[in-house]
N, C-alpha and C. Protein backbone atom coordinates (compact mmCIF):
# COMPACT_ATOMS: atom_id res chain seq x y z
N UNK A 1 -13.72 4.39 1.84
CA UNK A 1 -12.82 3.34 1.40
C UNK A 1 -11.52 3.96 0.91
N UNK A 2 -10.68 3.05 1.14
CA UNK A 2 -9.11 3.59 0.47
C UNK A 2 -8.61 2.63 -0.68
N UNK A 3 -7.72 3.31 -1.24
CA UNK A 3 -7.06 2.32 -2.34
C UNK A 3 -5.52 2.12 -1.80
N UNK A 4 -4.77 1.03 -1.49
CA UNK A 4 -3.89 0.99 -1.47
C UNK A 4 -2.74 0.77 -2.74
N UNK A 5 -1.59 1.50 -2.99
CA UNK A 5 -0.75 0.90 -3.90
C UNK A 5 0.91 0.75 -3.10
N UNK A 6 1.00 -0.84 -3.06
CA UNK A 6 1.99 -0.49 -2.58
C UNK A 6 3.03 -1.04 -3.63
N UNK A 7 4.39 -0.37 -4.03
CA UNK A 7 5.54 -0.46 -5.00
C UNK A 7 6.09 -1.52 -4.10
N UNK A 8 6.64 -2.69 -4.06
CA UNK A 8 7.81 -3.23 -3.47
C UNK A 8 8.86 -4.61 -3.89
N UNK A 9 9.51 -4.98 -3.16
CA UNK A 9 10.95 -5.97 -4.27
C UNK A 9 9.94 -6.71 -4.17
N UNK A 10 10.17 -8.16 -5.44
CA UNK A 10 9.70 -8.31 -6.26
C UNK A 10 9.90 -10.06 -4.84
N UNK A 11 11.21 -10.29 -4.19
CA UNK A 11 11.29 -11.55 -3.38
C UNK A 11 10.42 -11.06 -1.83
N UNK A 12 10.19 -9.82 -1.68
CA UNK A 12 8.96 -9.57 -0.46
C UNK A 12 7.21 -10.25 -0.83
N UNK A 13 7.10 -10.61 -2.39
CA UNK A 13 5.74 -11.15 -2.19
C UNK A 13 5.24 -12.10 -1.34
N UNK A 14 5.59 -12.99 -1.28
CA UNK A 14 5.07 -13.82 -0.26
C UNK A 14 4.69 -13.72 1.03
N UNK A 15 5.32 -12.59 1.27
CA UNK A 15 5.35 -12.29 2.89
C UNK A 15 4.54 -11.04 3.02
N UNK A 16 4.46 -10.13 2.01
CA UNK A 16 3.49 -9.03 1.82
C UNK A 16 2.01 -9.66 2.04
N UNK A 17 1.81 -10.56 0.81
CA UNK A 17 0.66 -11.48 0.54
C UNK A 17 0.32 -12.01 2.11
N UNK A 18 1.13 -13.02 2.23
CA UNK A 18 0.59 -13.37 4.24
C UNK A 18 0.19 -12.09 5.11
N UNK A 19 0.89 -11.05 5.00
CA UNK A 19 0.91 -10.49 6.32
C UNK A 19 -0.63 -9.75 5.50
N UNK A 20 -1.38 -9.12 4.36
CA UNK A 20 -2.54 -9.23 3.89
C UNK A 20 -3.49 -10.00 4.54
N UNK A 21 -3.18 -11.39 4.12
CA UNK A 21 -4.14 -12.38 4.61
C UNK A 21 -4.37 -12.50 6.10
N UNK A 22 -3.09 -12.40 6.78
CA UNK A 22 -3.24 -12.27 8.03
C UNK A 22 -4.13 -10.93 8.36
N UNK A 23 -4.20 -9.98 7.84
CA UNK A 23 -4.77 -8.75 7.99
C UNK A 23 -6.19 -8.84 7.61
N UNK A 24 -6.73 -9.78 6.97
CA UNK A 24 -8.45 -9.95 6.66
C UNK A 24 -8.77 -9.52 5.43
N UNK A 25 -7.23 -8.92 4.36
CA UNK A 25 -7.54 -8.53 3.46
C UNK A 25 -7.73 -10.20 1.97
N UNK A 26 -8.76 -10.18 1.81
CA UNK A 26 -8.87 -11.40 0.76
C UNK A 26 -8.75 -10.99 -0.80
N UNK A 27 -8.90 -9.62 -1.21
CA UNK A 27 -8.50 -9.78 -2.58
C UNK A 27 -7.31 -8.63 -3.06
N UNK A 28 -6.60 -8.91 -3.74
CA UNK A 28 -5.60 -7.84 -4.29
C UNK A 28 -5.23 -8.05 -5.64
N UNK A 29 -4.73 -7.03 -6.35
CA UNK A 29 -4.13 -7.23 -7.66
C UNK A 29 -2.69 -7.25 -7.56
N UNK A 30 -1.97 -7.71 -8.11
CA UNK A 30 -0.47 -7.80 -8.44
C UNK A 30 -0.09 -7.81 -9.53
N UNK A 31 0.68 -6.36 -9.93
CA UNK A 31 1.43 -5.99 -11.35
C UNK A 31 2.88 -6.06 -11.21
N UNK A 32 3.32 -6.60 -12.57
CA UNK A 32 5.19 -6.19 -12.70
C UNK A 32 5.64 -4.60 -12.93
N UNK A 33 6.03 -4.62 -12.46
CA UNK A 33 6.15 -2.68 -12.52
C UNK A 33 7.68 -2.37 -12.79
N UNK A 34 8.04 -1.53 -13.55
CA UNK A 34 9.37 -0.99 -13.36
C UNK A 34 9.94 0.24 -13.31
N UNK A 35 10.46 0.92 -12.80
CA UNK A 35 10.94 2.33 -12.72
C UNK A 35 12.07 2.19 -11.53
N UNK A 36 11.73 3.67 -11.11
CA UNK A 36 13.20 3.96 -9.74
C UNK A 36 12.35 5.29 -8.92
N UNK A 37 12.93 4.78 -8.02
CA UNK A 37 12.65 5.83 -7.07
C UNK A 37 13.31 7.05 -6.93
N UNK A 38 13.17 7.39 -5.15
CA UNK A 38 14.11 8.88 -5.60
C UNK A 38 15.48 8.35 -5.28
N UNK A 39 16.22 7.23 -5.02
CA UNK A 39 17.36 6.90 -4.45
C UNK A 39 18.77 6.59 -5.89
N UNK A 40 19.58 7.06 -5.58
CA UNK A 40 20.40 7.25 -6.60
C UNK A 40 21.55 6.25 -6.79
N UNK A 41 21.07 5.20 -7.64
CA UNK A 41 21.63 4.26 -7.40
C UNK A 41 22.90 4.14 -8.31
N UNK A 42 24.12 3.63 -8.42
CA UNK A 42 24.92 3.42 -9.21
C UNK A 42 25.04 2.24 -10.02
N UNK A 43 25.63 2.33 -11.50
CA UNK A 43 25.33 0.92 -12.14
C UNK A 43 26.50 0.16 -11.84
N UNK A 44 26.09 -0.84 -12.18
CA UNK A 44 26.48 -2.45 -11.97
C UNK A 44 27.83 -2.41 -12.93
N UNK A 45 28.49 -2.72 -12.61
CA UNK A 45 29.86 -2.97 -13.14
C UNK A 45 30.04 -4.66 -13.17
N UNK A 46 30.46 -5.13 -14.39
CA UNK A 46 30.13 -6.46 -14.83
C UNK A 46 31.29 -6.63 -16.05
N UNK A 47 32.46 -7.68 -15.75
CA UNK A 47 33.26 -7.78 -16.72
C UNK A 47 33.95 -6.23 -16.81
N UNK A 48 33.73 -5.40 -16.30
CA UNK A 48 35.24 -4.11 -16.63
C UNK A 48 33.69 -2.92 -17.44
N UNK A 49 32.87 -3.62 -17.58
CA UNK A 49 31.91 -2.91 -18.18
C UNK A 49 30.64 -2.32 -17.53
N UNK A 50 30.25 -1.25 -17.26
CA UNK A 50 29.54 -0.41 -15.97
C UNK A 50 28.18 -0.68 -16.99
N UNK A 51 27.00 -1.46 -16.25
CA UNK A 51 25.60 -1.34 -17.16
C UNK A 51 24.33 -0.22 -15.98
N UNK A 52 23.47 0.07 -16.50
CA UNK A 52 22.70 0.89 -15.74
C UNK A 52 21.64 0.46 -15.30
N UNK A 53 21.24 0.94 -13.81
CA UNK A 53 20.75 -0.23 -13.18
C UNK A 53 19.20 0.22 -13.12
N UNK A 54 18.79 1.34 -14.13
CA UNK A 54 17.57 1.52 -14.35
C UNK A 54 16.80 1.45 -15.67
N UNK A 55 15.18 0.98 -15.68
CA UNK A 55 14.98 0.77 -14.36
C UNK A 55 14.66 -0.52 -13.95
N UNK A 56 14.04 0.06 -13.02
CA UNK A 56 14.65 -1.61 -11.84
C UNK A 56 13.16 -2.29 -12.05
N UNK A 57 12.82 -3.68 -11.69
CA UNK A 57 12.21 -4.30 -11.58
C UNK A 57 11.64 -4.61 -9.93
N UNK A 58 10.15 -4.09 -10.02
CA UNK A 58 9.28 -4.30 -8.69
C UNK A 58 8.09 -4.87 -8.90
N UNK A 59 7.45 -5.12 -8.03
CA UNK A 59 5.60 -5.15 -8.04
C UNK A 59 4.93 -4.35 -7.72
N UNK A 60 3.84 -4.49 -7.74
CA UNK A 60 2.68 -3.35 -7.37
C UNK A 60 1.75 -4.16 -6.88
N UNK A 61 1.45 -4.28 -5.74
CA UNK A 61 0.13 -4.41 -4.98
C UNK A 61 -1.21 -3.86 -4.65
N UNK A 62 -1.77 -3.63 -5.38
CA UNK A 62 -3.09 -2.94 -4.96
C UNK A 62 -4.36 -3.46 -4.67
N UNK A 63 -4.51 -3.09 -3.26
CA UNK A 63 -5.79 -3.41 -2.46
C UNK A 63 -7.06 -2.26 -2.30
N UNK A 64 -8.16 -2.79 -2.33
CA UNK A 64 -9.37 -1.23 -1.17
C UNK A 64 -9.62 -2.17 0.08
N UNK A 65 -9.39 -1.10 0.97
CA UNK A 65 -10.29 -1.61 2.23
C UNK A 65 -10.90 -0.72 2.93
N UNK A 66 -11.55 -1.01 3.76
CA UNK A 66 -12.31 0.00 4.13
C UNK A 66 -11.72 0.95 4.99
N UNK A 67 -12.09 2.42 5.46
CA UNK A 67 -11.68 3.39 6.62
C UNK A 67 -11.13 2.54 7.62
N UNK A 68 -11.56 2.03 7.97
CA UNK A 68 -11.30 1.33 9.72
C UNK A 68 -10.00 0.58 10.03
N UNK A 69 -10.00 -0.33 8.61
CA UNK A 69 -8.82 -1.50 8.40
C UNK A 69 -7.90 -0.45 8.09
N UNK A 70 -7.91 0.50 7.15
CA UNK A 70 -6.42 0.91 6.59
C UNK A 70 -5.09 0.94 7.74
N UNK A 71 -5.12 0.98 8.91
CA UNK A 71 -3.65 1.30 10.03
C UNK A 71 -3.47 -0.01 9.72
N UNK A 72 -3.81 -0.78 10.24
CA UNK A 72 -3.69 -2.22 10.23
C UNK A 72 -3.38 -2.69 8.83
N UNK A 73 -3.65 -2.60 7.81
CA UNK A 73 -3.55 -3.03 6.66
C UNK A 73 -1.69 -2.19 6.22
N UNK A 74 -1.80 -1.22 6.41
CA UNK A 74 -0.55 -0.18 6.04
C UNK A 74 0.62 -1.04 7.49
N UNK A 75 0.14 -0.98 8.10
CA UNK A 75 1.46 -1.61 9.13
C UNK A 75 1.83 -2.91 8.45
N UNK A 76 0.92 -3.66 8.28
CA UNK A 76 1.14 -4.73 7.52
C UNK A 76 1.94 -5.29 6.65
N UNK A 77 1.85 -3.81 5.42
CA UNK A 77 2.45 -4.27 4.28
C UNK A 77 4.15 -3.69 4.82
N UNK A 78 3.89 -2.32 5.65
CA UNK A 78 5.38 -1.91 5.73
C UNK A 78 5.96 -2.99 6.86
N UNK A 79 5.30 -3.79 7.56
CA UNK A 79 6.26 -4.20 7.88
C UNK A 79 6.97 -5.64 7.39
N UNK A 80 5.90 -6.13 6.36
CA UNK A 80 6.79 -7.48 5.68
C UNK A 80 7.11 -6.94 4.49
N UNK A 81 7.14 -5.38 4.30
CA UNK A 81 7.97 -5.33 2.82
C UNK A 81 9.58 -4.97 3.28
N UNK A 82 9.44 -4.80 4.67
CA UNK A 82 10.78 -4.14 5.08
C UNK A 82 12.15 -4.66 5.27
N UNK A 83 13.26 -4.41 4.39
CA UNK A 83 14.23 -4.50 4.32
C UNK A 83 15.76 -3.57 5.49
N UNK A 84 15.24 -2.89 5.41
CA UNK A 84 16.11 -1.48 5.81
C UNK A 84 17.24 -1.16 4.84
N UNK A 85 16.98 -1.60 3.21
CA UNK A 85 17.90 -0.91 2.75
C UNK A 85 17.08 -0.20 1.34
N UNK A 86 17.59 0.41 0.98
CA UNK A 86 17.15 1.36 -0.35
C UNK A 86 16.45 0.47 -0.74
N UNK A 87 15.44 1.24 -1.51
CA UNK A 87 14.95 0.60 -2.78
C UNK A 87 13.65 -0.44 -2.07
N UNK A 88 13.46 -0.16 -0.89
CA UNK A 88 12.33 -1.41 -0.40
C UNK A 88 11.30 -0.88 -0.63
N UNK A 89 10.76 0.54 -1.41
CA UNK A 89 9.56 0.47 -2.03
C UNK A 89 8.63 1.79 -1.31
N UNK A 90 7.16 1.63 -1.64
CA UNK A 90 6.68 3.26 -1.24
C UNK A 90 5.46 2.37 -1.44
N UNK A 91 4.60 3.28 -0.60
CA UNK A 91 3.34 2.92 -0.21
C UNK A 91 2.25 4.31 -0.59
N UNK A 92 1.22 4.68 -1.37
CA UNK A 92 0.38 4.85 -1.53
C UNK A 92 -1.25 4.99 -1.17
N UNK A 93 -1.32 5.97 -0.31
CA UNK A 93 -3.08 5.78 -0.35
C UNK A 93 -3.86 6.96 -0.94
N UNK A 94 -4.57 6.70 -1.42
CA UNK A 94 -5.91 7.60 -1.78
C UNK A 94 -7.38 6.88 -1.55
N UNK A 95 -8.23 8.22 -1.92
CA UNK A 95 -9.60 8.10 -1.45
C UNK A 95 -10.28 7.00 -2.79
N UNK A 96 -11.04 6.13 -2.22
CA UNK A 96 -11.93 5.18 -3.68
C UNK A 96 -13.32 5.88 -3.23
N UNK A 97 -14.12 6.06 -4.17
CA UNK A 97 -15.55 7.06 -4.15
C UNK A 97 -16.52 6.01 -4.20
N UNK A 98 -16.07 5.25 -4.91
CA UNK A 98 -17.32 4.56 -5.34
C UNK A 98 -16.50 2.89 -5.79
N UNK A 99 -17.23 1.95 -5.31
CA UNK A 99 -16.75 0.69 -5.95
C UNK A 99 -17.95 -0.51 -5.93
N UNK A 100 -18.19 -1.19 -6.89
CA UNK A 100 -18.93 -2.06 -7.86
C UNK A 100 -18.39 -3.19 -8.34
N UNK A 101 -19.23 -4.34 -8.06
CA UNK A 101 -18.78 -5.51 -8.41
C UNK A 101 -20.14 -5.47 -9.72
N UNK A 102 -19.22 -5.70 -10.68
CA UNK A 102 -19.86 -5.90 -11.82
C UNK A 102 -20.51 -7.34 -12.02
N UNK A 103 -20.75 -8.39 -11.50
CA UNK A 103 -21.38 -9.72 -11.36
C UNK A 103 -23.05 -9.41 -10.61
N UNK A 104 -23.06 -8.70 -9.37
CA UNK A 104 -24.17 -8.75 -9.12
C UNK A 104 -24.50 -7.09 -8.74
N UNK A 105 -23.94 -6.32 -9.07
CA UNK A 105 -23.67 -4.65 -8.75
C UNK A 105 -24.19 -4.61 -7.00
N UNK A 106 -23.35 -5.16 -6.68
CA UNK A 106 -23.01 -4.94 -5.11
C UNK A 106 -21.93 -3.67 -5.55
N UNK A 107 -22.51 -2.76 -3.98
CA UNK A 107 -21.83 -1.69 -4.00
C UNK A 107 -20.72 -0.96 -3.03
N UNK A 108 -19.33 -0.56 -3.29
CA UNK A 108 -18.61 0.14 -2.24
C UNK A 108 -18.05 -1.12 -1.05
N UNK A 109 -18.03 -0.87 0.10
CA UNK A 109 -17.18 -2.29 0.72
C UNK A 109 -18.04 -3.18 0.49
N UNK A 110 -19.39 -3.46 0.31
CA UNK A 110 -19.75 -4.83 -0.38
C UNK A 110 -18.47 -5.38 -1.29
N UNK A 111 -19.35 -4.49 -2.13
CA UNK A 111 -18.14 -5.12 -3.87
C UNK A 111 -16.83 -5.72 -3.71
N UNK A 112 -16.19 -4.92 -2.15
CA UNK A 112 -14.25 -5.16 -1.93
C UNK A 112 -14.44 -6.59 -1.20
């Protein structure tokens, strides 16, 4: 199993979320997240007065799915998170070892 995290703008949810669902994925978490990436952004100049534009405001998506789904699941998210300009976000995978649904201790892609 994999864990997905994907960082991205905050007006791509909806379309992240579909292209998920369209993908067979049925459960995910969604956090407010904030920081910056590696892109070097300049601040906002407002009234004669320069404010700093970090950091920035994103989400965090995190899914598991199993070995098989992850291409499909990763095309997915990059392609309805995609903008083509800075700042559209970073995608994340690592290995999940073990996973448990604490209701009936179903185990590993059961549990997901």
């Amino acid at each position: 199993m994999k864990k997905i995290e994907a960082v991205i703008q905050p007006f791509k949810l909806d379309e992240v979320r579909q292209s998920l669902v369209d993908a067979g994925v049925s459960g995910m978490t969604v956090l407010e997240v904030r920081g910056r990436g590696s892109q070097h952004e300049t601040g906002l100049l407002y009234r004669g007065v320069e404010s700093e534009t970090w950091p920035t405001a994103k989400l965090k998506i995190e899914v598991v799915v199993g070995d098989r789904d992850l291409a499909e699941v990763l095309a997915a998210i990059r392609q309805a998170a995609w903008t083509g300009r800075s700042g559209d976000g970073k995608i994340f995978v690592s290995d999940v070892v073990e996973a448990i649904r604490i209701r009936n201790d179903q185990r590993d892609e059961a549990a997901v």
